[in-house]
N, C-alpha and C. Protein backbone atom coordinates (compact mmCIF):
# COMPACT_ATOMS: atom_id res chain seq x y z
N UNK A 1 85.06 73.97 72.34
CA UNK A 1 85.82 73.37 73.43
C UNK A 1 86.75 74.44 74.03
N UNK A 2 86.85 74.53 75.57
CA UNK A 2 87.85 75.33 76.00
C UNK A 2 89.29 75.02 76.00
N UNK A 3 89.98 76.01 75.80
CA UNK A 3 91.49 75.96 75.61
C UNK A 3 92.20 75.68 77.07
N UNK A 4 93.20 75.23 77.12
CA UNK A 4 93.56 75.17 78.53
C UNK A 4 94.16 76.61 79.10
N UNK A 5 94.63 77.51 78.35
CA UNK A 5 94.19 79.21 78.81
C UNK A 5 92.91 79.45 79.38
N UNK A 6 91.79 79.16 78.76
CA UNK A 6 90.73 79.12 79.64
C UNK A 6 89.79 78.50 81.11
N UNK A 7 90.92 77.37 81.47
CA UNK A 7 90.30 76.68 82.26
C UNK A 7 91.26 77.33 83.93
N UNK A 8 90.62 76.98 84.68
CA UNK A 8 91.06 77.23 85.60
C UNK A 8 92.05 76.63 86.71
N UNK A 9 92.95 76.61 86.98
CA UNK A 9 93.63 75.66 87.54
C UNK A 9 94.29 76.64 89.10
N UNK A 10 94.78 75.09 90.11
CA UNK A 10 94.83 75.68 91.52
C UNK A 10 96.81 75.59 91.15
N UNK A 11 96.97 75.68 90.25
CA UNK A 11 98.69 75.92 90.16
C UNK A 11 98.73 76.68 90.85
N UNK A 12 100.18 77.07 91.85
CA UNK A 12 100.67 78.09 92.86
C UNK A 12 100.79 79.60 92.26
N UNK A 13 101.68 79.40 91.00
CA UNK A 13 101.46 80.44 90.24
C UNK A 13 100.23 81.21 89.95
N UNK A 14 99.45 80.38 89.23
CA UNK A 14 98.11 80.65 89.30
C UNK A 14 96.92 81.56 90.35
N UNK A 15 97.09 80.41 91.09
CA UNK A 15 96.89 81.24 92.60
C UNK A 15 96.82 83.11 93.01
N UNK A 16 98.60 82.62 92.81
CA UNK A 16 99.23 83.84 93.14
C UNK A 16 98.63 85.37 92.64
N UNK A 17 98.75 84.80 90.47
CA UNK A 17 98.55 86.04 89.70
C UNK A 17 96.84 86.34 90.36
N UNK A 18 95.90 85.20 90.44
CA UNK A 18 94.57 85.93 90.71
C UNK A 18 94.59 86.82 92.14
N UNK A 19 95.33 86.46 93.02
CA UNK A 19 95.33 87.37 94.59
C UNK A 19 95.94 88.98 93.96
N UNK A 20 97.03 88.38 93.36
CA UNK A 20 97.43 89.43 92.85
C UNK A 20 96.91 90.32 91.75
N UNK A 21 95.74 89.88 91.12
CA UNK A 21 94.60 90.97 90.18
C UNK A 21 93.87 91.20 90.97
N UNK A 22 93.52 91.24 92.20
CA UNK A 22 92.64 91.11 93.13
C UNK A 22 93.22 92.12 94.45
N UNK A 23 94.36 92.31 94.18
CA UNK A 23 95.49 93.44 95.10
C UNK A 23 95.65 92.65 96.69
N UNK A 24 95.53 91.39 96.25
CA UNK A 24 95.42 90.55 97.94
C UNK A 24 97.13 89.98 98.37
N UNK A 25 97.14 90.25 99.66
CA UNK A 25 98.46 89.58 100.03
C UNK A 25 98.01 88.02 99.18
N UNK A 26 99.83 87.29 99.16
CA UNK A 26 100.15 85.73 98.46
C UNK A 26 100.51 84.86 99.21
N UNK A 27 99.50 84.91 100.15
CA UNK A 27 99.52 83.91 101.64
C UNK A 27 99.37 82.53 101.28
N UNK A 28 99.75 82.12 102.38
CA UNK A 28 99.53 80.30 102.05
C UNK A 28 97.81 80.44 102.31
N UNK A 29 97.39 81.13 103.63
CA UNK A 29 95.78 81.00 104.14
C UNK A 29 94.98 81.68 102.94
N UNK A 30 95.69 82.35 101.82
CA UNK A 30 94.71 83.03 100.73
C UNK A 30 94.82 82.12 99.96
N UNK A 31 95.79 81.17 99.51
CA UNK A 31 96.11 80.72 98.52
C UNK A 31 95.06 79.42 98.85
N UNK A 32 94.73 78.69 100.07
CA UNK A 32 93.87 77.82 100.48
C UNK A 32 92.24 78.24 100.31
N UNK A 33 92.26 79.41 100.61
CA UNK A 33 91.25 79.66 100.52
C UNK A 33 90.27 79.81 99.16
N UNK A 34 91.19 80.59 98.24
CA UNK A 34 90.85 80.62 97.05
C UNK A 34 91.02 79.15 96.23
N UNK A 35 91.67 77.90 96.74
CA UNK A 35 91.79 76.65 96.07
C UNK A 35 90.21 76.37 96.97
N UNK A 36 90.21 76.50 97.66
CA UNK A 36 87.84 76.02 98.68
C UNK A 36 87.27 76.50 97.07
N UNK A 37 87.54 77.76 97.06
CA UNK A 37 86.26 78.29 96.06
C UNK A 37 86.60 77.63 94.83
N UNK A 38 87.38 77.13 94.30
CA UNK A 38 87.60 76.69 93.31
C UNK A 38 87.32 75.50 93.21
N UNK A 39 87.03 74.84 94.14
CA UNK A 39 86.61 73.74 93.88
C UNK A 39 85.23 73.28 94.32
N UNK A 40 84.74 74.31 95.06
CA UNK A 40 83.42 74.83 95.12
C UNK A 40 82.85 75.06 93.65
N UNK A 41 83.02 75.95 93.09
CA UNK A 41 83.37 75.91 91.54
C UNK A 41 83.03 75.22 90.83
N UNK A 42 84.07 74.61 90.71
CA UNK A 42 84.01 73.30 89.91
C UNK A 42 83.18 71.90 90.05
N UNK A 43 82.53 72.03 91.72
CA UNK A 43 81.24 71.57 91.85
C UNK A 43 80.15 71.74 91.59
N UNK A 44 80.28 73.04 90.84
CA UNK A 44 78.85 73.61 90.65
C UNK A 44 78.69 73.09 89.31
N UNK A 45 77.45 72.75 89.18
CA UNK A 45 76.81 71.78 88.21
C UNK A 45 76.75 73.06 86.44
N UNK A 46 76.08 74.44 87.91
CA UNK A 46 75.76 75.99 86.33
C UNK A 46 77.03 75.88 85.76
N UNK A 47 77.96 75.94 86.23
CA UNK A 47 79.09 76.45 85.41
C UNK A 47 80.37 74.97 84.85
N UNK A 48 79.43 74.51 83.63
CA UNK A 48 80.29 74.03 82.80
C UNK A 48 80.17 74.47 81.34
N UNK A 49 81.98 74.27 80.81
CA UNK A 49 83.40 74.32 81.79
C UNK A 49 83.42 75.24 83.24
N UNK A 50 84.49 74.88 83.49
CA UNK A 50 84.83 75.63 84.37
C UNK A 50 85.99 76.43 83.85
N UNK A 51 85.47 77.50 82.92
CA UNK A 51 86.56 78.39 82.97
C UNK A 51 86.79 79.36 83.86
N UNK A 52 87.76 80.22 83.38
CA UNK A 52 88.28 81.74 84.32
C UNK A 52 87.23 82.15 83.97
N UNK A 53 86.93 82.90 83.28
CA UNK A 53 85.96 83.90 83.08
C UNK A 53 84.08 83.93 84.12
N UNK A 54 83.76 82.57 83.99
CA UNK A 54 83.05 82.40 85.13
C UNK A 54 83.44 82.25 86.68
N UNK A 55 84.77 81.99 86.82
CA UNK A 55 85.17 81.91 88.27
C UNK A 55 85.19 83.65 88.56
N UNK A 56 85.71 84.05 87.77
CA UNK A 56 85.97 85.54 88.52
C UNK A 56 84.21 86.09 88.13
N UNK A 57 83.23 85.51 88.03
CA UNK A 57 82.23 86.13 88.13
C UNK A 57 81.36 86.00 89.56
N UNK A 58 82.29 84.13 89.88
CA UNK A 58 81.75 83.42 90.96
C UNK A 58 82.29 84.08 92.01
N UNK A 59 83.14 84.29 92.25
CA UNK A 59 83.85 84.94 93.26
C UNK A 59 83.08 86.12 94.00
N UNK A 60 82.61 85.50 94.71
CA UNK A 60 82.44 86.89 96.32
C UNK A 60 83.26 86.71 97.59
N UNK A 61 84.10 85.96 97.87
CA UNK A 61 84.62 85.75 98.97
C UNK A 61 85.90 86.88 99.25
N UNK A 62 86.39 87.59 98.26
CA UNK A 62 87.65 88.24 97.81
C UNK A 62 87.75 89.61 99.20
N UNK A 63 86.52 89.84 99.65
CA UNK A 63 86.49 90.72 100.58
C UNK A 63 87.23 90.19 101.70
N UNK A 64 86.80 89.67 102.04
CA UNK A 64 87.08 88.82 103.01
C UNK A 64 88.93 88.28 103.30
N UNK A 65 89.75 88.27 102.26
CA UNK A 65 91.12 87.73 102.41
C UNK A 65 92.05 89.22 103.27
N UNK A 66 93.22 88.73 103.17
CA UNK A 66 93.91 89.99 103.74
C UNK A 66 94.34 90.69 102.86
């Protein structure tokens, strides 16, 4: 079972630290954007749980922010 360290959540904080491993401004329009994919995500049927470790694999959109 996953730990709740492992799961992924759209907390603000949260948010923030991934833009910020990611070297992205901590915009409200990044912070929206990256809560789409996440729940894109978490729709996806392949990836259960939905931990971190598969989101940052899911992630291609990251080009794209400011």
């Amino acid at each position: 079972m996953a730990t709740d360290a492992d799961l992924i959540s759209k907390e603000e904080h949260e948010l923030n630290y991934l833009l910020k491993k990611w070297n992205k401004k901590q915009s409200i329009a990044n912070r929206k954007q990256l809560i789409g994919k996440i729940d894109e995500f978490n729709g996806n049927q392949n990836y259960r749980t939905s931990n971190r470790e598969d989101f940052y694999k899911y992630v291609n959109f990251i080009e794209n922010l400011e």
